[in-house]
PDB file of N, CA and C in Angstrom:
ATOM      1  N   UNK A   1       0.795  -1.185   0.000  1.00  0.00           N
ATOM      2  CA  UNK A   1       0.000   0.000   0.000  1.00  0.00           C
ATOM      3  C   UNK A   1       0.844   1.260   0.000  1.00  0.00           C
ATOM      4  N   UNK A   2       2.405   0.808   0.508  1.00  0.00           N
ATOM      5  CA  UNK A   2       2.739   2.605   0.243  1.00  0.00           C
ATOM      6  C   UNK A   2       2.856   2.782  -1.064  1.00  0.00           C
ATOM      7  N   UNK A   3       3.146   1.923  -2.001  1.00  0.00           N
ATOM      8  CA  UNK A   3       3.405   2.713  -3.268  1.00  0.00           C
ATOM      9  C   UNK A   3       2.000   3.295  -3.944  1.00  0.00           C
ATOM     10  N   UNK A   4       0.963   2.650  -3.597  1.00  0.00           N
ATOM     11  CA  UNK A   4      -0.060   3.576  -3.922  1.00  0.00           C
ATOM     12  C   UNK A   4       0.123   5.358  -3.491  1.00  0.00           C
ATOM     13  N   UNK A   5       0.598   5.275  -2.098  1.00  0.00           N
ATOM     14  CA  UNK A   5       0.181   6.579  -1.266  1.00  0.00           C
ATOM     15  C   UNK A   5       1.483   7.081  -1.712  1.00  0.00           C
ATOM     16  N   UNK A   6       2.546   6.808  -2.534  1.00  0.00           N
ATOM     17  CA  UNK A   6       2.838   7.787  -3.420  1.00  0.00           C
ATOM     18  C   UNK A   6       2.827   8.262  -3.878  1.00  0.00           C
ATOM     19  N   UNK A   7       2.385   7.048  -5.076  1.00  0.00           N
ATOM     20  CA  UNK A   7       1.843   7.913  -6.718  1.00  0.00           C
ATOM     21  C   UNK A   7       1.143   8.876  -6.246  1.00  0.00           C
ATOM     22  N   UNK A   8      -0.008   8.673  -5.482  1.00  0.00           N
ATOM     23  CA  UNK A   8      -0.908   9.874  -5.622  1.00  0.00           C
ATOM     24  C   UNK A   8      -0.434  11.233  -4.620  1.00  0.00           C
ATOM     25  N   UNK A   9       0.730  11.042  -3.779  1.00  0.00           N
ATOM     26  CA  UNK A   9       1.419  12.260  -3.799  1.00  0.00           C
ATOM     27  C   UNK A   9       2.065  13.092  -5.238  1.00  0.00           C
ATOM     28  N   UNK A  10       2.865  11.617  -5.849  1.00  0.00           N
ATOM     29  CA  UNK A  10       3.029  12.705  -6.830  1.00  0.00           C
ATOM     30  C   UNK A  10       1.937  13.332  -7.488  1.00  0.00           C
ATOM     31  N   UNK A  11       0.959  12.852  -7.793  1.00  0.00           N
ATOM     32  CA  UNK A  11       0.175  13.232  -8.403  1.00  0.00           C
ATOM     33  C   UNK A  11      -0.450  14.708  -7.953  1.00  0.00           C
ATOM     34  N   UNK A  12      -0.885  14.559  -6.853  1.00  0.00           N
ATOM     35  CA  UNK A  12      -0.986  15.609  -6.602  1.00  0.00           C
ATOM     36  C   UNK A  12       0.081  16.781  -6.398  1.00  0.00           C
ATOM     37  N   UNK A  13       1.340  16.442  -6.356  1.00  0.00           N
ATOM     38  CA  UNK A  13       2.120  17.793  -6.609  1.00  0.00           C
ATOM     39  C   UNK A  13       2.401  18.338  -8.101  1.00  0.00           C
ATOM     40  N   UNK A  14       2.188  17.300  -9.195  1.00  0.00           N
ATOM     41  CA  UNK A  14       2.064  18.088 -10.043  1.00  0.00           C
ATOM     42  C   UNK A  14       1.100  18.635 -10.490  1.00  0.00           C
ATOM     43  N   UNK A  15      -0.512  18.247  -9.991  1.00  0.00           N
ATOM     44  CA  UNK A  15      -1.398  18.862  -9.874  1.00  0.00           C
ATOM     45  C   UNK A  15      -1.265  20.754  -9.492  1.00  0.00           C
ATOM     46  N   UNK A  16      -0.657  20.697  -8.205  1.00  0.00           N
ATOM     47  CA  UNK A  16      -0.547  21.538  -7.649  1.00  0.00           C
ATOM     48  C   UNK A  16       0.269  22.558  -8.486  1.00  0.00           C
ATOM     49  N   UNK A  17       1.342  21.873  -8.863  1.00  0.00           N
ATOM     50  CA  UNK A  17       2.302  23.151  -9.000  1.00  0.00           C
ATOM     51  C   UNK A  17       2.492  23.714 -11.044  1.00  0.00           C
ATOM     52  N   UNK A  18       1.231  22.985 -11.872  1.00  0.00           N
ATOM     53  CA  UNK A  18       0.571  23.386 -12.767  1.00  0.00           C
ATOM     54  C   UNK A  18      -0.555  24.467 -12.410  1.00  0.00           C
ATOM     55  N   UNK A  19      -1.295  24.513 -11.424  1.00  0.00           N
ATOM     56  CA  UNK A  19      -2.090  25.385 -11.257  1.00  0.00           C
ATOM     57  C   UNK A  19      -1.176  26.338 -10.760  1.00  0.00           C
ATOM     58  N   UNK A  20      -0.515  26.339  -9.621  1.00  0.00           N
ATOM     59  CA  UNK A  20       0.150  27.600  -9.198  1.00  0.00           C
ATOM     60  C   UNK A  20       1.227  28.139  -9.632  1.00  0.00           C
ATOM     61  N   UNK A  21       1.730  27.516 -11.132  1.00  0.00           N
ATOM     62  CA  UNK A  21       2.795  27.996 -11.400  1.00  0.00           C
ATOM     63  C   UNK A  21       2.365  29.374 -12.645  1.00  0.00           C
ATOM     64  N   UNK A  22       2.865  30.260 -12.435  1.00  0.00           N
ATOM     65  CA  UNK A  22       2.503  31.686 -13.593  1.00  0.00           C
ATOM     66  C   UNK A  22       2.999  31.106 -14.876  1.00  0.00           C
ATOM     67  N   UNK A  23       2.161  31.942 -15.915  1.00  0.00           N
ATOM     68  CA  UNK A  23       2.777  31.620 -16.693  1.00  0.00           C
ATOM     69  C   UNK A  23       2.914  32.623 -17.619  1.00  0.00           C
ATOM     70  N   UNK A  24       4.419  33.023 -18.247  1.00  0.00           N
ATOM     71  CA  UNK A  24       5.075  34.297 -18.552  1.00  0.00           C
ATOM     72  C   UNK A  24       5.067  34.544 -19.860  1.00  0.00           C
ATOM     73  N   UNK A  25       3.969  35.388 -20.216  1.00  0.00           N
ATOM     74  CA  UNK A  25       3.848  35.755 -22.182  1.00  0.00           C
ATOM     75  C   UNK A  25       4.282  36.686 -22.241  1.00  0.00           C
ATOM     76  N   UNK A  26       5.814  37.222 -21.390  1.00  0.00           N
ATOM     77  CA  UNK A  26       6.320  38.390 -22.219  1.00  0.00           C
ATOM     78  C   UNK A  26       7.684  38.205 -23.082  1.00  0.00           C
ATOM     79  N   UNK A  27       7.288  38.772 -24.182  1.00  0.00           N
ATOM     80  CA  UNK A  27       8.974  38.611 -25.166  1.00  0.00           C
ATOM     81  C   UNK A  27       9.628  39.640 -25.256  1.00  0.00           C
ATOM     82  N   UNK A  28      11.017  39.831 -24.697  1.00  0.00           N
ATOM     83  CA  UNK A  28      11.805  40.126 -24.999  1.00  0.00           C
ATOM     84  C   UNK A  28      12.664  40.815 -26.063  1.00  0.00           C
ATOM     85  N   UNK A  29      12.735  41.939 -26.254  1.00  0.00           N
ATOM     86  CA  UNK A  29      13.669  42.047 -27.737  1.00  0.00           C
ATOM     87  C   UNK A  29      14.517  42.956 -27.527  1.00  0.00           C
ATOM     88  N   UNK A  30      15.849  42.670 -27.369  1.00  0.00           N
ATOM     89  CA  UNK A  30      17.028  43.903 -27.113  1.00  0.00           C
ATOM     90  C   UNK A  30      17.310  43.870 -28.780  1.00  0.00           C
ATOM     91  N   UNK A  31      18.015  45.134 -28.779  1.00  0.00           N
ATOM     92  CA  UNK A  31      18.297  45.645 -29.690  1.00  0.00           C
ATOM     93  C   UNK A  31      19.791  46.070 -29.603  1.00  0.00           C
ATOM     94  N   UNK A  32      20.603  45.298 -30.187  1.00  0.00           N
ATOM     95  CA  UNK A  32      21.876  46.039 -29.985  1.00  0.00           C
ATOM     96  C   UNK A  32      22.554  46.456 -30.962  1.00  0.00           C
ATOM     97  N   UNK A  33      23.338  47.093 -30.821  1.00  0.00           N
ATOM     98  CA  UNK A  33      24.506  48.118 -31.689  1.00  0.00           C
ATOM     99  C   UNK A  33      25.486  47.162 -32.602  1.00  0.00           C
ATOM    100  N   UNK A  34      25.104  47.394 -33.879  1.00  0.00           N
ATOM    101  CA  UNK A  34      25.689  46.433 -34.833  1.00  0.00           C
ATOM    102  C   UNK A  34      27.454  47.044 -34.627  1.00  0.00           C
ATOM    103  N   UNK A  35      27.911  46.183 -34.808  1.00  0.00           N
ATOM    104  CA  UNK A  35      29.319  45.909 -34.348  1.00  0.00           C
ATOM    105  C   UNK A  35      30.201  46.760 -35.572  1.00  0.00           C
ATOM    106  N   UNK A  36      30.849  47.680 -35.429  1.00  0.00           N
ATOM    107  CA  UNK A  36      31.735  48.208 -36.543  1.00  0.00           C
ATOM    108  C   UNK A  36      32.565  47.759 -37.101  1.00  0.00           C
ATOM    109  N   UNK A  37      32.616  47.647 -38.390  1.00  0.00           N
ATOM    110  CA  UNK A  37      34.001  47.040 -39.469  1.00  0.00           C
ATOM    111  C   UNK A  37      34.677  47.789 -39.602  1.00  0.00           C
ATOM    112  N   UNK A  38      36.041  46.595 -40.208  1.00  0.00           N
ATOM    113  CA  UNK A  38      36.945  47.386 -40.712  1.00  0.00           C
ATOM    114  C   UNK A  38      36.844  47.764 -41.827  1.00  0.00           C
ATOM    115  N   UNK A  39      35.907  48.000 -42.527  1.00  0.00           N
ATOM    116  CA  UNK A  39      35.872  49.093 -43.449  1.00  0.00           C
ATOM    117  C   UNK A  39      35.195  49.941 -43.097  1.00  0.00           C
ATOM    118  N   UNK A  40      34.203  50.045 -42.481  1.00  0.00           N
ATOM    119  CA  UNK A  40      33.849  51.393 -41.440  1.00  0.00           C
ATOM    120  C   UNK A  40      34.781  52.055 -41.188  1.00  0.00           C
ATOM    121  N   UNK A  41      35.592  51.504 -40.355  1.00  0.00           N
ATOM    122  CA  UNK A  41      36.730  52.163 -39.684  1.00  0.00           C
ATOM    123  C   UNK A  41      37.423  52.843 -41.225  1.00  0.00           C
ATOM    124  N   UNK A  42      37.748  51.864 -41.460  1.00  0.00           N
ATOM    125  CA  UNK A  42      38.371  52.669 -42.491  1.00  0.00           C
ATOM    126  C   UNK A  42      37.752  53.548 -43.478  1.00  0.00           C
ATOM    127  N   UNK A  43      36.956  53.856 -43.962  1.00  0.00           N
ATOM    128  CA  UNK A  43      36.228  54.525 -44.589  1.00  0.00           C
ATOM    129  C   UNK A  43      35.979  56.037 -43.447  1.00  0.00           C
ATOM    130  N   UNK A  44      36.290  55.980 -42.202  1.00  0.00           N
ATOM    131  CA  UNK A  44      36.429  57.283 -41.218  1.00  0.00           C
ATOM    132  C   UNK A  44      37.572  57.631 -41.417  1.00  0.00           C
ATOM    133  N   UNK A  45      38.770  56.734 -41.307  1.00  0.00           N
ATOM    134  CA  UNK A  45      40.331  57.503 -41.393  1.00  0.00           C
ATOM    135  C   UNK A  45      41.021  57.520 -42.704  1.00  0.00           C
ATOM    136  N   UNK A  46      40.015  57.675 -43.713  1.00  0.00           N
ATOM    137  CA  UNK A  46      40.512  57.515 -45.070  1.00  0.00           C
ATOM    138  C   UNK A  46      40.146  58.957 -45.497  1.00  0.00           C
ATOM    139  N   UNK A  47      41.247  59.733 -46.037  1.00  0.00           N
ATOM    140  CA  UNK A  47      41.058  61.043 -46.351  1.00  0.00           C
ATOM    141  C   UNK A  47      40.727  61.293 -47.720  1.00  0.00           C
ATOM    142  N   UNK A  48      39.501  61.867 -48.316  1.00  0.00           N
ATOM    143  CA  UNK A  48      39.732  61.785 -49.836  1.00  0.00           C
ATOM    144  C   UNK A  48      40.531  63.187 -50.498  1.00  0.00           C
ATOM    145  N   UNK A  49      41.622  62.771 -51.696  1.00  0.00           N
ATOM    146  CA  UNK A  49      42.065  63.015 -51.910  1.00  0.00           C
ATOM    147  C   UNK A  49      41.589  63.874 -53.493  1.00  0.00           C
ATOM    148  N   UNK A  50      41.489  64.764 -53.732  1.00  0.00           N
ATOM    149  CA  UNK A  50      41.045  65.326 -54.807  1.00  0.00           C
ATOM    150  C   UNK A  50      42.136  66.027 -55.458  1.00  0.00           C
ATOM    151  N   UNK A  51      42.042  65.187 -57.342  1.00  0.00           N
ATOM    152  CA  UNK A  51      42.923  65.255 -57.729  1.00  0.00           C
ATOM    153  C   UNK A  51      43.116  66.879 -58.414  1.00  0.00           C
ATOM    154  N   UNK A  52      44.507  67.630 -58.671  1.00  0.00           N
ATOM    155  CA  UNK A  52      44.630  68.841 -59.350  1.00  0.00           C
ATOM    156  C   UNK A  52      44.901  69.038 -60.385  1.00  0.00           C
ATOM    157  N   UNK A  53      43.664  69.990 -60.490  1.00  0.00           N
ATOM    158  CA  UNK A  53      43.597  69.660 -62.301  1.00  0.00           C
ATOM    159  C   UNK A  53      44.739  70.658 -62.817  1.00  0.00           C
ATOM    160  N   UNK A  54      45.052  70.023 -63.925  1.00  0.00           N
ATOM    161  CA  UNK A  54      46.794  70.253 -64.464  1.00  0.00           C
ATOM    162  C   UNK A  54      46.168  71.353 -65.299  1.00  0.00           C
ATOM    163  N   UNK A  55      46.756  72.617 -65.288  1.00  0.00           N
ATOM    164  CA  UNK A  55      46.875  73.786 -66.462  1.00  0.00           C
ATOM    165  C   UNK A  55      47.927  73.398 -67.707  1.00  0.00           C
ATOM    166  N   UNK A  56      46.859  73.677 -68.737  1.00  0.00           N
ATOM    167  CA  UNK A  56      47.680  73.297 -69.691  1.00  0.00           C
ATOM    168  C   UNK A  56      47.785  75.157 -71.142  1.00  0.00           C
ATOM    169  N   UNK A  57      49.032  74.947 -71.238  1.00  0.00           N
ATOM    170  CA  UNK A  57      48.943  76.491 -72.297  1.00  0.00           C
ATOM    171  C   UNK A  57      49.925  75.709 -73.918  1.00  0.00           C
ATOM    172  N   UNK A  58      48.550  75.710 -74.652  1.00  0.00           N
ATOM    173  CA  UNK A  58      49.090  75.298 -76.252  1.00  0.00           C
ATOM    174  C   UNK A  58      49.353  76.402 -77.046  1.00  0.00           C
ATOM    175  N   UNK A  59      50.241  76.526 -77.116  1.00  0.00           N
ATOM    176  CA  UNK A  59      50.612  77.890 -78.472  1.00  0.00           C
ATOM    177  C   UNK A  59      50.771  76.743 -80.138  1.00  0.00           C
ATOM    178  N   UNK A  60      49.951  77.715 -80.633  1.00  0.00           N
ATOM    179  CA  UNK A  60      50.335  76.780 -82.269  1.00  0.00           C
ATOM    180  C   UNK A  60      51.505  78.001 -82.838  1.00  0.00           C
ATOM    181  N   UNK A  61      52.436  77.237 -83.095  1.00  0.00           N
ATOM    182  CA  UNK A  61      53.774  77.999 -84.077  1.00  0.00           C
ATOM    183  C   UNK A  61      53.450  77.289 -85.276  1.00  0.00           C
ATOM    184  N   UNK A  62      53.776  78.322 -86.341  1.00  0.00           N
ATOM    185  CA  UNK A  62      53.684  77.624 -87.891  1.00  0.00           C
ATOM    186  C   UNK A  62      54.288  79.255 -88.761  1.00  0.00           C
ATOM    187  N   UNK A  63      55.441  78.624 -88.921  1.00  0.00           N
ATOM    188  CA  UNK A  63      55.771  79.656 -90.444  1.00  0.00           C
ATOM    189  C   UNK A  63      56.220  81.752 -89.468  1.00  0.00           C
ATOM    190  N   UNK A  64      56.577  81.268 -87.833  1.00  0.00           N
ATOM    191  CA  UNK A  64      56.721  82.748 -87.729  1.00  0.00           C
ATOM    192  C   UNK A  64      55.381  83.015 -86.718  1.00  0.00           C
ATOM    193  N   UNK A  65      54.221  82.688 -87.020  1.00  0.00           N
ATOM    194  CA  UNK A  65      53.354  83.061 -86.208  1.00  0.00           C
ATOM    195  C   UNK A  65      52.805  82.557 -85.212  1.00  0.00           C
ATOM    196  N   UNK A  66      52.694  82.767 -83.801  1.00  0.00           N
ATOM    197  CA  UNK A  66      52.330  82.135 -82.720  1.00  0.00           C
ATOM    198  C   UNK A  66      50.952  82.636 -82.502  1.00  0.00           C
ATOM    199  N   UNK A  67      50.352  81.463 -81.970  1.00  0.00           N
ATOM    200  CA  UNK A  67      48.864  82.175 -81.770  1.00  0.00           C
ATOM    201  C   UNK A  67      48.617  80.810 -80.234  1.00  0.00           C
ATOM    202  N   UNK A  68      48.053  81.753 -78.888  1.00  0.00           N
ATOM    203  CA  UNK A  68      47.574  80.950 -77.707  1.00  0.00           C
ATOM    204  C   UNK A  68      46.225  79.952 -78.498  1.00  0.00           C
ATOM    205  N   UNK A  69      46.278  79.178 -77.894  1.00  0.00           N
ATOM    206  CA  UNK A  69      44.867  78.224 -78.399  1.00  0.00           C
ATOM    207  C   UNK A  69      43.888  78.649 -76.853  1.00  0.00           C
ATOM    208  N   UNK A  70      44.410  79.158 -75.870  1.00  0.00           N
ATOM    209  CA  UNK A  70      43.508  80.305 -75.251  1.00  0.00           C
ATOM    210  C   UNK A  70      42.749  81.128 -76.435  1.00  0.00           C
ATOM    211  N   UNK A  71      43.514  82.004 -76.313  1.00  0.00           N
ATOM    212  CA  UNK A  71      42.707  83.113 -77.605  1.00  0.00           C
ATOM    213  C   UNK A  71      42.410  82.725 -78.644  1.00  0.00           C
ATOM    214  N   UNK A  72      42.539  81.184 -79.297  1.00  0.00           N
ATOM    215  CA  UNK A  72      41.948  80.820 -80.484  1.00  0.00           C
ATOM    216  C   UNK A  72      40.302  80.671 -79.491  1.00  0.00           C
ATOM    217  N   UNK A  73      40.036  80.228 -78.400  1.00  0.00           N
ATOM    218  CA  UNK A  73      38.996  79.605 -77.875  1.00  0.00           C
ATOM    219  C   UNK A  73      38.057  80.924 -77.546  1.00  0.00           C
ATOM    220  N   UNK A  74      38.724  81.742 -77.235  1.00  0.00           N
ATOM    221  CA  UNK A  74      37.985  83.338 -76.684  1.00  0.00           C
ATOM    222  C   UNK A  74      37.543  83.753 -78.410  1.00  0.00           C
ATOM    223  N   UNK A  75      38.520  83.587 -79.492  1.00  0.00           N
ATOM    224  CA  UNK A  75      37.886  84.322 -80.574  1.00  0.00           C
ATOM    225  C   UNK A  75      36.963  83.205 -81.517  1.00  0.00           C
ATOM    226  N   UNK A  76      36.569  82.201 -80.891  1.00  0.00           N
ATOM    227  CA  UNK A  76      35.697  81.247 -81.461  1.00  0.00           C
ATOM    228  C   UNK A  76      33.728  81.429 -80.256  1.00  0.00           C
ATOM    229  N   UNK A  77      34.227  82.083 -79.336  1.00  0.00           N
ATOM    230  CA  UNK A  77      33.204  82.109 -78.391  1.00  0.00           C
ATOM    231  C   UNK A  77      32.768  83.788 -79.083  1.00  0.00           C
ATOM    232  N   UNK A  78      33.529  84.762 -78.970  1.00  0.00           N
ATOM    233  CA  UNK A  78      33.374  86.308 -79.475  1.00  0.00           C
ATOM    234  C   UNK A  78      32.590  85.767 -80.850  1.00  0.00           C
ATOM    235  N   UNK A  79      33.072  85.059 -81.568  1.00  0.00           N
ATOM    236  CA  UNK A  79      32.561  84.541 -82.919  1.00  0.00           C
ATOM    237  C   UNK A  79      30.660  84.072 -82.867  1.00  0.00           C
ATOM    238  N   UNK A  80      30.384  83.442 -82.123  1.00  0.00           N
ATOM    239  CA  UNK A  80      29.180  82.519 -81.882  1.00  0.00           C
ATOM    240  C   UNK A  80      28.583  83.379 -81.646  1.00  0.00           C
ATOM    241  N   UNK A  81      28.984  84.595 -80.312  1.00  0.00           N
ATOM    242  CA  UNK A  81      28.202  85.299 -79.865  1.00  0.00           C
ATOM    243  C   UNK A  81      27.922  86.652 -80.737  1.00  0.00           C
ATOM    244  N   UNK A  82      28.606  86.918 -81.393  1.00  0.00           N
ATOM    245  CA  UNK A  82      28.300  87.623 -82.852  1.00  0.00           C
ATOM    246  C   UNK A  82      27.425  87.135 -83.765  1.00  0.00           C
ATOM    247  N   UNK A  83      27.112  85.956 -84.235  1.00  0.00           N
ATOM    248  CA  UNK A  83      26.418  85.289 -84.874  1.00  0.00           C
ATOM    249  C   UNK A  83      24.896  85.277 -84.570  1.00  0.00           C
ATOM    250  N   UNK A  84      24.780  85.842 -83.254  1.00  0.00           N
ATOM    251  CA  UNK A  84      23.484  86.217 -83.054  1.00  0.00           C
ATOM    252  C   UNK A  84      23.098  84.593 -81.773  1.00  0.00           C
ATOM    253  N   UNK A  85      23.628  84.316 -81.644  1.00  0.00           N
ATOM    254  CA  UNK A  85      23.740  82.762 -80.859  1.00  0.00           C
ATOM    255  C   UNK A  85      23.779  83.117 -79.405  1.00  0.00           C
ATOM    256  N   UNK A  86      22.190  82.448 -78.930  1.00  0.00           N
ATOM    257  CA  UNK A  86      22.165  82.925 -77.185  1.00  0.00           C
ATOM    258  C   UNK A  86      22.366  81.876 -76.126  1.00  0.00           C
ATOM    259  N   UNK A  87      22.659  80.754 -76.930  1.00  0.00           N
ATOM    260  CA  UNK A  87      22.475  79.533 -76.304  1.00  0.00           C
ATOM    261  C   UNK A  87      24.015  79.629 -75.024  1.00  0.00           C
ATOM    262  N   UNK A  88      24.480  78.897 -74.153  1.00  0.00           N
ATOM    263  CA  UNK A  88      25.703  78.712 -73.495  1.00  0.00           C
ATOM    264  C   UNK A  88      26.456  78.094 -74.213  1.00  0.00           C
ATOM    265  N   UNK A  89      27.781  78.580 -74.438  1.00  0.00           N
ATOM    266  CA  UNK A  89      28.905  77.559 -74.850  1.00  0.00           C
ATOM    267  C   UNK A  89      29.204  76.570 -74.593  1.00  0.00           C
ATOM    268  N   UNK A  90      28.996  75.188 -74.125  1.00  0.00           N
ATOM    269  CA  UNK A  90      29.142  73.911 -73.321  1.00  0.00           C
ATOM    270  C   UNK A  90      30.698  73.494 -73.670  1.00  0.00           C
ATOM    271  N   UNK A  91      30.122  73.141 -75.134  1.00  0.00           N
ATOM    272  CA  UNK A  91      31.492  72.450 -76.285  1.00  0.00           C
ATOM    273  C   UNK A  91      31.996  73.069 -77.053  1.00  0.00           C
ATOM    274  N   UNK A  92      33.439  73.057 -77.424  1.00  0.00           N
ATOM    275  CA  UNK A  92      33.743  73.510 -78.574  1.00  0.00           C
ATOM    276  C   UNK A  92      34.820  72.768 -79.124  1.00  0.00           C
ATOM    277  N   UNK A  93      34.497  72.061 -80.396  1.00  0.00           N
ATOM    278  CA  UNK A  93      35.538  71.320 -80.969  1.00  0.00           C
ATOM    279  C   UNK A  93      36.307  72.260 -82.134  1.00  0.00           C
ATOM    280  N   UNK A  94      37.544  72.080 -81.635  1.00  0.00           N
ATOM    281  CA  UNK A  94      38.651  72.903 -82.762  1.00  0.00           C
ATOM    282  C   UNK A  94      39.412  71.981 -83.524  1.00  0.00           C
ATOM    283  N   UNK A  95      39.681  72.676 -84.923  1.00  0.00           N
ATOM    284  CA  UNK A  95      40.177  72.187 -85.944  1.00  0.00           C
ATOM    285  C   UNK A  95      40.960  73.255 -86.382  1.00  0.00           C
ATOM    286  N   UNK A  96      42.520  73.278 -86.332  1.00  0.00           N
ATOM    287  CA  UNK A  96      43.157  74.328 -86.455  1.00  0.00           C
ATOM    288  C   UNK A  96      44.205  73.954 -87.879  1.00  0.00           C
ATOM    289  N   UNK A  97      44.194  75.005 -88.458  1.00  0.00           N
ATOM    290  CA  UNK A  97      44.886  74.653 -89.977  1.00  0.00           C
ATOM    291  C   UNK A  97      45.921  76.062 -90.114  1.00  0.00           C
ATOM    292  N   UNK A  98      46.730  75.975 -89.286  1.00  0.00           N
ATOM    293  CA  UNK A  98      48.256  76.634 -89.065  1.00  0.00           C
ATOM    294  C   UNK A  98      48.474  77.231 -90.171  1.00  0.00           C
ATOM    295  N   UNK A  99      48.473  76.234 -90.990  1.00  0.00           N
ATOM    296  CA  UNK A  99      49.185  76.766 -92.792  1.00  0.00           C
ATOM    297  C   UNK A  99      48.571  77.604 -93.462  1.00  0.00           C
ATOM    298  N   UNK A 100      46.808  77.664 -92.836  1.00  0.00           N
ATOM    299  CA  UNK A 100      45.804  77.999 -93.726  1.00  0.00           C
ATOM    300  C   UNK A 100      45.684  79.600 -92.629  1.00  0.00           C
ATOM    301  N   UNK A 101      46.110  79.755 -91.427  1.00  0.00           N
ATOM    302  CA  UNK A 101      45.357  80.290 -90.439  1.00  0.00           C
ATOM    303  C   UNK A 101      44.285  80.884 -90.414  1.00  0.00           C
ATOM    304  N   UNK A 102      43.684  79.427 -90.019  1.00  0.00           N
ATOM    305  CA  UNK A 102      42.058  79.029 -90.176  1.00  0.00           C
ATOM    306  C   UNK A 102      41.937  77.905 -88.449  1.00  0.00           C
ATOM    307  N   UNK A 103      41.125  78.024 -88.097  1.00  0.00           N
ATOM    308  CA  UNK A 103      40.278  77.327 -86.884  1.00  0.00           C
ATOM    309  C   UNK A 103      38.806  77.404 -87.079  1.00  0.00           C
ATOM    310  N   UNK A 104      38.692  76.045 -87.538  1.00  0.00           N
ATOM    311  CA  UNK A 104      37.192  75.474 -87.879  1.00  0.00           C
ATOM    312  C   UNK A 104      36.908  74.817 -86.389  1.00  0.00           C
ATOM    313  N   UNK A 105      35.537  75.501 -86.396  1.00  0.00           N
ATOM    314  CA  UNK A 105      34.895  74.907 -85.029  1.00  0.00           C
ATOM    315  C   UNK A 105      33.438  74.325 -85.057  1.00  0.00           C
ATOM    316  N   UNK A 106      33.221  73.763 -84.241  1.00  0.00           N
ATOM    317  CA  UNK A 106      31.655  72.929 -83.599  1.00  0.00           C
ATOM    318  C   UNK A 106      31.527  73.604 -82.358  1.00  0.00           C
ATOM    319  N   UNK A 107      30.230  74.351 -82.156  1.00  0.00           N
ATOM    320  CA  UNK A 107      29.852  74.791 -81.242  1.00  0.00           C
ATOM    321  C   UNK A 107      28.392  73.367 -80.727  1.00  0.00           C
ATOM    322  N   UNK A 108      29.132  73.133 -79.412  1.00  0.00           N
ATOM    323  CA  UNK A 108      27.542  72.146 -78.518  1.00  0.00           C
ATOM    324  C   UNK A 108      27.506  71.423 -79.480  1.00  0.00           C
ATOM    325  N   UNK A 109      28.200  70.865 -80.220  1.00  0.00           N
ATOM    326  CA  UNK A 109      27.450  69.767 -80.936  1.00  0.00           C
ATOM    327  C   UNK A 109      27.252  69.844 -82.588  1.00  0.00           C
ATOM    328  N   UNK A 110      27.175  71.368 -82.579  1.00  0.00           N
ATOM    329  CA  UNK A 110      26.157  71.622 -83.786  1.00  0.00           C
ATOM    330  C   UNK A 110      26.746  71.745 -84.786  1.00  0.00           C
ATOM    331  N   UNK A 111      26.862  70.757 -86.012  1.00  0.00           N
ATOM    332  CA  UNK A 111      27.802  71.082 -87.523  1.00  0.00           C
ATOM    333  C   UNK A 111      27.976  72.629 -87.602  1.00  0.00           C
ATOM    334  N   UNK A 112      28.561  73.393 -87.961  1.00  0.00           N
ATOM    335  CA  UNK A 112      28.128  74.771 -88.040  1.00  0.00           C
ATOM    336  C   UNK A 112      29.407  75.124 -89.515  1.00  0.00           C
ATOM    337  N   UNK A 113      30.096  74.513 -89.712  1.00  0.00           N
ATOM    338  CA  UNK A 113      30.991  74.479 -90.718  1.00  0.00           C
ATOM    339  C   UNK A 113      31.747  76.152 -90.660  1.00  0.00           C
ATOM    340  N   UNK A 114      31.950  76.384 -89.327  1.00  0.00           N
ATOM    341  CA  UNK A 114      32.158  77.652 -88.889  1.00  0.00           C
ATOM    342  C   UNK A 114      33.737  77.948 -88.926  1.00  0.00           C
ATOM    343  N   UNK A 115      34.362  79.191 -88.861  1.00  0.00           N
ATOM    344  CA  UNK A 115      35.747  79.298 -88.753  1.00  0.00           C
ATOM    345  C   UNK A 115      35.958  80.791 -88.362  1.00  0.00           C
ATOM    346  N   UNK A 116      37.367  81.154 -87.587  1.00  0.00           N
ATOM    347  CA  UNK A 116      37.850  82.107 -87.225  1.00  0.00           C
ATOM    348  C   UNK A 116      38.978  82.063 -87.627  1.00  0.00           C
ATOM    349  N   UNK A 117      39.702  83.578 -87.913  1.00  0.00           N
ATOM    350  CA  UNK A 117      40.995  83.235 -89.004  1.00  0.00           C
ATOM    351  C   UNK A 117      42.098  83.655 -87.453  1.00  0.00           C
ATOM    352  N   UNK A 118      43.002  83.280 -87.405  1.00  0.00           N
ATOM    353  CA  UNK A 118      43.810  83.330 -86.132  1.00  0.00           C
ATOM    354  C   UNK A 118      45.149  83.690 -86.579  1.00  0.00           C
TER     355      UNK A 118
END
């Protein structure tokens, strides 16, 4: 007979300690601080370096006469804007013929079969 008057101790303690035990529906959520790389890091102690733009001065010589390809570019812009042309200068492609002193140009793009004598 004692092992009867066990079981039903146990029984009744897990009886018991299902009813009196709480039961906990709260969740949790930390949030933590994502961990820094080394390219983080590096991307803070990395200095950018910006490159300097190189001046450049073309003189065309031919036959005695020097002419700046500065002032070929100023008397191709004086040129356009004479022409009655309100648009901005963006581009200007030069074609310089020394022998001929002639500078054929493209203004923005535009065929213009244009020239300034230099």
């Amino acid at each position: 007979m004692a092992k009867k008057a066990t079981a039903a101790k146990t029984e009744v303690k897990t009886e018991e300690t299902v009813k009196t035990a709480p039961v906990k529906t709260e969740t949790k959520t930390e949030t933590k601080a994502e961990p820094k790389t080394t390219a983080a890091k590096a991307a803070k102690t990395t200095k950018t370096v910006k490159a300097k733009e190189t001046k450049v001065n073309v003189t065309v010589e031919f036959q005695g006469n020097n002419k700046s390809v500065n002032d070929i570019v100023e008397a191709v812009k004086e040129a356009y804007k004479a022409e009655g042309n309100k648009d901005a200068v963006e581009t200007i492609d030069l074609f310089i013929q020394p022998e001929n002193g002639v500078a054929y140009y493209i203004v923005n793009g535009k065929e213009e079969g244009k020239s300034v004598n230099i």
